[in-house]
PDB file of N, CA and C in Angstrom:
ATOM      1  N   UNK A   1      47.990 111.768  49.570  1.00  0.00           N
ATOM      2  CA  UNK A   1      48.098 110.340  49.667  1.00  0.00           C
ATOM      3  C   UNK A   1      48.798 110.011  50.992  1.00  0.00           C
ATOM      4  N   UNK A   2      48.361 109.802  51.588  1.00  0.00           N
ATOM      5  CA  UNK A   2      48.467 108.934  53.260  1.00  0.00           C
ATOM      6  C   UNK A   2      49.816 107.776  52.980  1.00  0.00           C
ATOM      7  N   UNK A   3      50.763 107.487  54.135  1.00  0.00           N
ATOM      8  CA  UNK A   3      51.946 106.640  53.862  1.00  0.00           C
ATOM      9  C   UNK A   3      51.166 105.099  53.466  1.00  0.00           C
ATOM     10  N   UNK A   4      50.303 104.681  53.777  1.00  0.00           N
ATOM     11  CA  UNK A   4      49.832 103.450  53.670  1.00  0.00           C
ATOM     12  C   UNK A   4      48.609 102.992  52.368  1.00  0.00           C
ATOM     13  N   UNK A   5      48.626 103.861  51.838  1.00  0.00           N
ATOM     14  CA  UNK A   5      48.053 103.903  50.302  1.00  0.00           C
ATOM     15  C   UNK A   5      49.475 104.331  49.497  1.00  0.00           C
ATOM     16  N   UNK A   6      50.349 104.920  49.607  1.00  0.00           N
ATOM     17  CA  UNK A   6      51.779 105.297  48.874  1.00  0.00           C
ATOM     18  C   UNK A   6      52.480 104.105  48.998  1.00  0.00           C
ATOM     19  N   UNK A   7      52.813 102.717  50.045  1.00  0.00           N
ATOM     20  CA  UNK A   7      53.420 101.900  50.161  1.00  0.00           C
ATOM     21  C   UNK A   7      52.241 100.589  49.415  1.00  0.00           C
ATOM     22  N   UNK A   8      50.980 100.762  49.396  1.00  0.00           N
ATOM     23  CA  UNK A   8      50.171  99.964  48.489  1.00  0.00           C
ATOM     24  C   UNK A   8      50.650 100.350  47.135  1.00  0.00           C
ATOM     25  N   UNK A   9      50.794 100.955  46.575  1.00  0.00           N
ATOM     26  CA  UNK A   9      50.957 101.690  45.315  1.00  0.00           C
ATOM     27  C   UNK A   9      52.141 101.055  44.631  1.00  0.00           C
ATOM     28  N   UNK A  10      53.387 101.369  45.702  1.00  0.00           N
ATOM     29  CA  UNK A  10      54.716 100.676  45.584  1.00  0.00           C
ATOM     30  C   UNK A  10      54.342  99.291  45.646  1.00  0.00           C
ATOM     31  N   UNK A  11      53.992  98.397  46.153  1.00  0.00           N
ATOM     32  CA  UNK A  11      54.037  97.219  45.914  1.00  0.00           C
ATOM     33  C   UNK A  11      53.497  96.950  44.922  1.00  0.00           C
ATOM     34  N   UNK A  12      51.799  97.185  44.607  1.00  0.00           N
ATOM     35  CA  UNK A  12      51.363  96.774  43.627  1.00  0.00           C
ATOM     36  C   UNK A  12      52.665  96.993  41.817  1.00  0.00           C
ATOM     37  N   UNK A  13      53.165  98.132  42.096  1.00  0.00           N
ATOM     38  CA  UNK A  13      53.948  98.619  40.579  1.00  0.00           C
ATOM     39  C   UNK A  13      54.961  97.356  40.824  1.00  0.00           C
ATOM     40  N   UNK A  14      55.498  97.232  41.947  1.00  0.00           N
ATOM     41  CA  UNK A  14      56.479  95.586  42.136  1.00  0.00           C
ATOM     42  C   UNK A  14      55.980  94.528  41.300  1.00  0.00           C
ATOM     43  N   UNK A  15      55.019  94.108  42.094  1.00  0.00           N
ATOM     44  CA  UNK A  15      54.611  92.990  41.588  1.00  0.00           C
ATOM     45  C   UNK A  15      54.132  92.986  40.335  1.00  0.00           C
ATOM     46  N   UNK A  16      53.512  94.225  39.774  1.00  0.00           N
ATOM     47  CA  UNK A  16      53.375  94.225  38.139  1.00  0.00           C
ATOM     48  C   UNK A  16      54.299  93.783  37.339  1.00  0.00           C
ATOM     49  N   UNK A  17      56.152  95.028  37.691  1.00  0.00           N
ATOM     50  CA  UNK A  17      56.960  94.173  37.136  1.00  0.00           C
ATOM     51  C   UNK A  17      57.430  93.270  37.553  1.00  0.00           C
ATOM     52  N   UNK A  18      57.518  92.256  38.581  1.00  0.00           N
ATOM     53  CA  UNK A  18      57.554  91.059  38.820  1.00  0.00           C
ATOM     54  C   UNK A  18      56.862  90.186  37.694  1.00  0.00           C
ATOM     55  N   UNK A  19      55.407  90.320  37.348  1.00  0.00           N
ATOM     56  CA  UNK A  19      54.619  89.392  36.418  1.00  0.00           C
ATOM     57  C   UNK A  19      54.950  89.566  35.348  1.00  0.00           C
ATOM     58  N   UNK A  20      55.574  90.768  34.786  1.00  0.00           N
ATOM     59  CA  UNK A  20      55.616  91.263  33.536  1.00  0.00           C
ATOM     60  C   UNK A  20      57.241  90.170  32.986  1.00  0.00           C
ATOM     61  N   UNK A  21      58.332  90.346  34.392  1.00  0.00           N
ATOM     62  CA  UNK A  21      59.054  89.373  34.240  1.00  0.00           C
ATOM     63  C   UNK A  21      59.771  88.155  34.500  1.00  0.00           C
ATOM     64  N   UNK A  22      57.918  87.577  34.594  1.00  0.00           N
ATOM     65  CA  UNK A  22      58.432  86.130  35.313  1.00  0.00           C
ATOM     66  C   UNK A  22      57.218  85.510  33.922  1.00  0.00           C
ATOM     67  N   UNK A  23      56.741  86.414  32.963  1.00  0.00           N
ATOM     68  CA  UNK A  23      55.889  86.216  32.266  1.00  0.00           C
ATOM     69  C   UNK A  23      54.730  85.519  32.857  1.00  0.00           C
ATOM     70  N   UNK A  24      53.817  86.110  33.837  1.00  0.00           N
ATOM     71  CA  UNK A  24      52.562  86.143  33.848  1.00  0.00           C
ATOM     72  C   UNK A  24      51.703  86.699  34.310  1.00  0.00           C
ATOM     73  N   UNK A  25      50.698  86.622  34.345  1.00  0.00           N
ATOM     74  CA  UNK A  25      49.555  87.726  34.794  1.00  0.00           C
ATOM     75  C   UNK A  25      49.786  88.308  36.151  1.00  0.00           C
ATOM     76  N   UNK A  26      49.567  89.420  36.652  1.00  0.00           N
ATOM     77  CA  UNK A  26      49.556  90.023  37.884  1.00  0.00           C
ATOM     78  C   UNK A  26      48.593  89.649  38.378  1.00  0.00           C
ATOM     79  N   UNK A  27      47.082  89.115  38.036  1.00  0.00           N
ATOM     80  CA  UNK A  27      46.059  88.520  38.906  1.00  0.00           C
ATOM     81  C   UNK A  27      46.961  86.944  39.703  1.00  0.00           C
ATOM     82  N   UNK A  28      47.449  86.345  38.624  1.00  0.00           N
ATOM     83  CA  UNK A  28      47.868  84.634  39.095  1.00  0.00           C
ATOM     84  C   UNK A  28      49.203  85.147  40.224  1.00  0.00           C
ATOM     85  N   UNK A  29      49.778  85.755  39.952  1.00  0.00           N
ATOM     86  CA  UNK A  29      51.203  86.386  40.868  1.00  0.00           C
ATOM     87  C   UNK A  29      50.701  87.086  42.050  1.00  0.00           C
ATOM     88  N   UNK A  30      49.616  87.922  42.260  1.00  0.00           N
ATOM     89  CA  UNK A  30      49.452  88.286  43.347  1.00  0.00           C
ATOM     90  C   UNK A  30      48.683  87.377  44.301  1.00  0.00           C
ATOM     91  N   UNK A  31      47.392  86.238  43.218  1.00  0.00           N
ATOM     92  CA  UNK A  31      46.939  85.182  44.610  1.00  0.00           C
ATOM     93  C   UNK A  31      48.073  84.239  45.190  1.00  0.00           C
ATOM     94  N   UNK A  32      49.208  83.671  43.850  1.00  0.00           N
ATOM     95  CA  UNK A  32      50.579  83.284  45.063  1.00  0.00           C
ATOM     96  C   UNK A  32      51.295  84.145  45.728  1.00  0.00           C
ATOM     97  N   UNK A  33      51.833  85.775  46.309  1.00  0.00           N
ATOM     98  CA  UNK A  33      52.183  86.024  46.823  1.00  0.00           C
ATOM     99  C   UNK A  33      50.811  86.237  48.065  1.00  0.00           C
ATOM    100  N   UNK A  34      49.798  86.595  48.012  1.00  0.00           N
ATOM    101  CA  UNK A  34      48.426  86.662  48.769  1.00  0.00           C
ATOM    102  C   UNK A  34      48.624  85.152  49.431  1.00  0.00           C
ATOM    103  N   UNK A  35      48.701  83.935  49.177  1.00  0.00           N
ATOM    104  CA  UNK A  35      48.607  82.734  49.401  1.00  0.00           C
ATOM    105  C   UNK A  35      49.578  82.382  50.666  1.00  0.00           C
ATOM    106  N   UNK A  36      51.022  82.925  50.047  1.00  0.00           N
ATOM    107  CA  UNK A  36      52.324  83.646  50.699  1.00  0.00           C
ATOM    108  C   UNK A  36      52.053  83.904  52.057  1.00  0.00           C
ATOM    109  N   UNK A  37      51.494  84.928  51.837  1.00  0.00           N
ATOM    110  CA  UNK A  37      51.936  86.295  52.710  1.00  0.00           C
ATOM    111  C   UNK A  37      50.362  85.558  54.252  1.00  0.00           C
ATOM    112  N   UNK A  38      49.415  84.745  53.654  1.00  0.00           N
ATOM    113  CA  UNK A  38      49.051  84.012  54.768  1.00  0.00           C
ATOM    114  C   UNK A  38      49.108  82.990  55.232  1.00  0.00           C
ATOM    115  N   UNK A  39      49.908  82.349  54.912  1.00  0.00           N
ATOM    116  CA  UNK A  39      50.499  81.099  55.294  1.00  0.00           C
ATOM    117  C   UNK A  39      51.493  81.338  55.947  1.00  0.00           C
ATOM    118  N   UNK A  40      52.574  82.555  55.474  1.00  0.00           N
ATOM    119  CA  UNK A  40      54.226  82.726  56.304  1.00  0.00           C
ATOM    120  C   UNK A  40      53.902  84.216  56.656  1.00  0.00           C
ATOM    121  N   UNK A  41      53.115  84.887  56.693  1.00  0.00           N
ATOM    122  CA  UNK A  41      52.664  85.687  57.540  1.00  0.00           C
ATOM    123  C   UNK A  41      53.455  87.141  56.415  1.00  0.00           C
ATOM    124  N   UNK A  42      54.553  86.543  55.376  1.00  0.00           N
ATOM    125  CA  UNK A  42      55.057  87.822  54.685  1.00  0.00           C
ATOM    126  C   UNK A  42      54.860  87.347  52.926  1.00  0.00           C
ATOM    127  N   UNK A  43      55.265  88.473  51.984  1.00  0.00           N
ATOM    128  CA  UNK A  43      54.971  87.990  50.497  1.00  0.00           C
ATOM    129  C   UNK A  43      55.743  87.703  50.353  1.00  0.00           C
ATOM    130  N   UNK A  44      57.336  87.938  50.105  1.00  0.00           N
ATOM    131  CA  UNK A  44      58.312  87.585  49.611  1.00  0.00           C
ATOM    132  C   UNK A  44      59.566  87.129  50.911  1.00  0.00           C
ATOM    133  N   UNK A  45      59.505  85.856  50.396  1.00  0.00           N
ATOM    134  CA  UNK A  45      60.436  84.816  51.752  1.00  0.00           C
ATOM    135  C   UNK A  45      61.863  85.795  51.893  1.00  0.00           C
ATOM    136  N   UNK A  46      61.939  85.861  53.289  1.00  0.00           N
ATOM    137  CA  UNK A  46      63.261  86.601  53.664  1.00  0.00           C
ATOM    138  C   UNK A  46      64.184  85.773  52.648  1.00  0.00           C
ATOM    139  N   UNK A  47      65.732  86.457  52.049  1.00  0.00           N
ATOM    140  CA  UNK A  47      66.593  85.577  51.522  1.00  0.00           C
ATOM    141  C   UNK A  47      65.975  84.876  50.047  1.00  0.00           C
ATOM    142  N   UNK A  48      65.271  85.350  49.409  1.00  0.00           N
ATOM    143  CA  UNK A  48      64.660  84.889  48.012  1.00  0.00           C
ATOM    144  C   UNK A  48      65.191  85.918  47.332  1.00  0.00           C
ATOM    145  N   UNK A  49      65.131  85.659  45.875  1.00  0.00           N
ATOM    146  CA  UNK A  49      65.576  86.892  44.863  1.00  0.00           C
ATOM    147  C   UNK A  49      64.056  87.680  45.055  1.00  0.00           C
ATOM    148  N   UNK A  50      62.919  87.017  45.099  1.00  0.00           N
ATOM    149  CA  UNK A  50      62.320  88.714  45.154  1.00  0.00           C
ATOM    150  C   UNK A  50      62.204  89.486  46.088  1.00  0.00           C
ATOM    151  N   UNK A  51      62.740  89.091  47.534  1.00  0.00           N
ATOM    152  CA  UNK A  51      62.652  89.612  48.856  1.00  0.00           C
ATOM    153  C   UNK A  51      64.157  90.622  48.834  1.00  0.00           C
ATOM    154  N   UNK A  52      65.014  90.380  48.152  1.00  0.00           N
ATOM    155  CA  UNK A  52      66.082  90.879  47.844  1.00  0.00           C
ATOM    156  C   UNK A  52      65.847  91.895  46.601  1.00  0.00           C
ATOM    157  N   UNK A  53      64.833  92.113  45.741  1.00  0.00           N
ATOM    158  CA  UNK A  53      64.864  92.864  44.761  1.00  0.00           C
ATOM    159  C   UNK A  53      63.709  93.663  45.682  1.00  0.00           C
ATOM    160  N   UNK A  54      62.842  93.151  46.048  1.00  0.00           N
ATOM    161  CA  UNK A  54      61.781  94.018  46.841  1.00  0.00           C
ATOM    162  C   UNK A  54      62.462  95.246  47.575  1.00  0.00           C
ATOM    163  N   UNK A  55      63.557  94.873  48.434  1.00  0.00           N
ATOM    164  CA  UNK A  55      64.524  95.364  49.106  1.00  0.00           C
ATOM    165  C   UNK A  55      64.808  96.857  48.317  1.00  0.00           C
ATOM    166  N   UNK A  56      65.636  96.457  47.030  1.00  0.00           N
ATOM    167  CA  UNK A  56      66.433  97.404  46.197  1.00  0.00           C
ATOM    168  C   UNK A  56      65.268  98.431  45.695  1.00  0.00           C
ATOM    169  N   UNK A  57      63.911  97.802  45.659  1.00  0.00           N
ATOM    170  CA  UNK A  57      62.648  98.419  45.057  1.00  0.00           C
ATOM    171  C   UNK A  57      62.141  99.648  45.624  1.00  0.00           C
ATOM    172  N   UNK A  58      62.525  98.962  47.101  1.00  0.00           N
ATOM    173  CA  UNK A  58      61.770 100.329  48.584  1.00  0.00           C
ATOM    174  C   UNK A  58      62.894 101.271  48.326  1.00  0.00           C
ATOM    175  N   UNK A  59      64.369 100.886  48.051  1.00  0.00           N
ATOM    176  CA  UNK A  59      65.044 101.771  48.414  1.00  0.00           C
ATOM    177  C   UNK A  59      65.131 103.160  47.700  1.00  0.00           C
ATOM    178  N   UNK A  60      65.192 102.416  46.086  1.00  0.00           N
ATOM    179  CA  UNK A  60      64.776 102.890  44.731  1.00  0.00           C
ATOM    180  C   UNK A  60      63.448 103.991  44.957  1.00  0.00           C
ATOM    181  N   UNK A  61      62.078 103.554  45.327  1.00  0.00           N
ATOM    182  CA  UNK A  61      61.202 104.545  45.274  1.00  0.00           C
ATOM    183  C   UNK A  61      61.259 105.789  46.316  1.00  0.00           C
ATOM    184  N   UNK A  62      62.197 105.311  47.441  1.00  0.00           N
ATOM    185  CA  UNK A  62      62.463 106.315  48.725  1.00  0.00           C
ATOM    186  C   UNK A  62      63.476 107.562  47.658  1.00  0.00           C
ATOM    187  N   UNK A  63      64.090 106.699  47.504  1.00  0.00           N
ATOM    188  CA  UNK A  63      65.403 107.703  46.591  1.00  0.00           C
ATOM    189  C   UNK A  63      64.394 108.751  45.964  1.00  0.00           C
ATOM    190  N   UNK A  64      64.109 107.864  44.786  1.00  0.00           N
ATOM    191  CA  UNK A  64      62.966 108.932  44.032  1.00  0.00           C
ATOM    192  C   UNK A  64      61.833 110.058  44.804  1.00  0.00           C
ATOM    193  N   UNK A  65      60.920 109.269  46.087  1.00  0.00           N
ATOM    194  CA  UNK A  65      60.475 110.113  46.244  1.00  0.00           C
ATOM    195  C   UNK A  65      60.797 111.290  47.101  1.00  0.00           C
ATOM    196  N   UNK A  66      61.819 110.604  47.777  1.00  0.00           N
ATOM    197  CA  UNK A  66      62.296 112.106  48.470  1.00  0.00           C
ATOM    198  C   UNK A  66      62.940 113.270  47.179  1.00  0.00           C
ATOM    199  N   UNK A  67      63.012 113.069  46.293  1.00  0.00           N
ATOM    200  CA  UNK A  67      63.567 114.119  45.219  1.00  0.00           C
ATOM    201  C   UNK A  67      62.877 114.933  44.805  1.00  0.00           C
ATOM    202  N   UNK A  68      61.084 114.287  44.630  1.00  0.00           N
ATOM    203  CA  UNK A  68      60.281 114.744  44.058  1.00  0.00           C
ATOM    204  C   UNK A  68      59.432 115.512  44.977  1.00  0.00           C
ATOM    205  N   UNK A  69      59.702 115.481  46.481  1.00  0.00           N
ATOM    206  CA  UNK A  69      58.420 115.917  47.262  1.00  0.00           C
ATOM    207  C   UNK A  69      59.911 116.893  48.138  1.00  0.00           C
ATOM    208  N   UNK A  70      59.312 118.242  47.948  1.00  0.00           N
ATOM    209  CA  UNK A  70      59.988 119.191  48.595  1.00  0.00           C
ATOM    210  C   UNK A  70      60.722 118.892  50.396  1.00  0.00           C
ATOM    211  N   UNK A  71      61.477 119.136  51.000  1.00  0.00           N
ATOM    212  CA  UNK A  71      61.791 118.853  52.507  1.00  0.00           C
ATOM    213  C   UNK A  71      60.665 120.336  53.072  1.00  0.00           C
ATOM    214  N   UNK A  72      59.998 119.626  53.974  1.00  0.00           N
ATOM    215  CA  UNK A  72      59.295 120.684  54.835  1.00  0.00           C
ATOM    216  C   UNK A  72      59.925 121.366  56.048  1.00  0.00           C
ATOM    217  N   UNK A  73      60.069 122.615  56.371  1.00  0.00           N
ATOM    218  CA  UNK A  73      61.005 123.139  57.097  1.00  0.00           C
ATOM    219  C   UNK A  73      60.195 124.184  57.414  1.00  0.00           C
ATOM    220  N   UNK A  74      59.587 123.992  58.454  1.00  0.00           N
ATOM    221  CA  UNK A  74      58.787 125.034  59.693  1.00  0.00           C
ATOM    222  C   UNK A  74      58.877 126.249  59.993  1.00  0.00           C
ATOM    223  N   UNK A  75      57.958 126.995  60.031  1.00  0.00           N
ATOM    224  CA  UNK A  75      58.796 128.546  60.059  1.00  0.00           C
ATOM    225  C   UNK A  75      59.262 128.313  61.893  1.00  0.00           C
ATOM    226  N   UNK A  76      58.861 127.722  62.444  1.00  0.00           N
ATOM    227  CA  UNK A  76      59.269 127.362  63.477  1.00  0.00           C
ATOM    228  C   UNK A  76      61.099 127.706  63.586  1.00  0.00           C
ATOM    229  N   UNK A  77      60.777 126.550  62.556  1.00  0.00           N
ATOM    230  CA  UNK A  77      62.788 126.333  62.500  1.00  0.00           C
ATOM    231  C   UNK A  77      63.564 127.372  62.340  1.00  0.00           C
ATOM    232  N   UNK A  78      63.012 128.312  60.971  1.00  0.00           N
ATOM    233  CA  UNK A  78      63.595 129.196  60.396  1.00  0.00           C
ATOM    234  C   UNK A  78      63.057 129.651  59.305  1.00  0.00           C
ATOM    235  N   UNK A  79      62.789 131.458  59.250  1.00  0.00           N
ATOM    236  CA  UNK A  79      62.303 131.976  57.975  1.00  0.00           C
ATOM    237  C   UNK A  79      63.077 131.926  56.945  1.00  0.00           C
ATOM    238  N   UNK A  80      62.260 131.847  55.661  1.00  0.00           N
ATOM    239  CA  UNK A  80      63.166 131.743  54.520  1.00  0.00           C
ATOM    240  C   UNK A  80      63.486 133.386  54.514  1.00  0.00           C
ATOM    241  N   UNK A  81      64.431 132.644  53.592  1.00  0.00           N
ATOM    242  CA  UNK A  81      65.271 133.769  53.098  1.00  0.00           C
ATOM    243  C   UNK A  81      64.577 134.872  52.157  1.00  0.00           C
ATOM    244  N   UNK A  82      64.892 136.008  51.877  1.00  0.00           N
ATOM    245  CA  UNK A  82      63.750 136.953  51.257  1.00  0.00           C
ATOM    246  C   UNK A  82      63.578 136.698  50.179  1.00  0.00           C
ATOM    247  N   UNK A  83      62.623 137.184  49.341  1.00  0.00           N
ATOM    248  CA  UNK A  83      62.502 136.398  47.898  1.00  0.00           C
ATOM    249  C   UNK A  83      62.771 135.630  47.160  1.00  0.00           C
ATOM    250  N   UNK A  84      62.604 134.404  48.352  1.00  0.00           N
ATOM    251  CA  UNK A  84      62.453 133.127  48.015  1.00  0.00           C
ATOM    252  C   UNK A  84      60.913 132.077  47.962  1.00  0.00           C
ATOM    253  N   UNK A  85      60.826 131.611  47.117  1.00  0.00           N
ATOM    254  CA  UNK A  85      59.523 131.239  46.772  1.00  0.00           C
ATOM    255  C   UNK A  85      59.404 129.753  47.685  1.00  0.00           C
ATOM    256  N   UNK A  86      57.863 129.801  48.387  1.00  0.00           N
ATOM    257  CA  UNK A  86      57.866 129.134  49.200  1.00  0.00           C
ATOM    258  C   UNK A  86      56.265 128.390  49.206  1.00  0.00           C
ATOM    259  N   UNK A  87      56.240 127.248  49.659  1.00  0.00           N
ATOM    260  CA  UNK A  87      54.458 126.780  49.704  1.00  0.00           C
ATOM    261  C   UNK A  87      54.093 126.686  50.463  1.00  0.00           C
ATOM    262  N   UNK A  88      53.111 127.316  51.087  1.00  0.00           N
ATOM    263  CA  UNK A  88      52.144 127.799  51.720  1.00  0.00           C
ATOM    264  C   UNK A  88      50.584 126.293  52.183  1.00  0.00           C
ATOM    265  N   UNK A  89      50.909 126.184  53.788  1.00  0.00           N
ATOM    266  CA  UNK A  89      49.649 125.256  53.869  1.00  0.00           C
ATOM    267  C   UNK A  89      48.854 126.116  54.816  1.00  0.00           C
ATOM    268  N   UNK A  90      47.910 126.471  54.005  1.00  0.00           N
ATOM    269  CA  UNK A  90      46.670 127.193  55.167  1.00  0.00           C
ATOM    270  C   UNK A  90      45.666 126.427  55.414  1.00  0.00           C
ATOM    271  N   UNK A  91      45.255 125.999  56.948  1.00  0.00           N
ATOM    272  CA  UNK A  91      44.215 125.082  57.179  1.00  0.00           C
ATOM    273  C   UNK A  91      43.483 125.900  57.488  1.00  0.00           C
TER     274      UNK A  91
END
């Protein structure tokens, strides 16, 4: 997954729970933030509670996903250590 389908992904799960708790549909919530985002050029107005929860949202899924996706470290940099288990990208 490419950074710009992973940051689609994240928003869309936003705005789900956004609709889920502002009680309404994610179709009607995304043509007003869509409506938004071309008229003021962004979805959520700098200084709004959801531009401020959006905020806590990016930070939240960064947290998470750096936990879940290993740090890549080059043999360039440095060999691992011996029988240590390691993943392998062969192009």
């Amino acid at each position: 997954m490419d950074i710009q389908e992973d940051f689609l992904n994240m928003q869309i799960a936003y705005e789900k729970n956004c609709a889920v708790r502002c009680n309404c549909s994610y179709e009607e919530l995304k043509a007003q933030l869509d409506k938004s985002e071309s008229l003021f050029g962004t979805r959520y107005l700098e200084g709004s509670p959801r531009h401020e929860n959006w905020l806590l949202w990016v930070q939240a899924w960064q947290a998470a996903k750096s936990q879940a996706v290993p740090e890549w470290i080059g043999v360039e940099d440095s060999l691992p250590k011996k029988n240590t288990k390691v993943l392998l990208n062969v192009v």
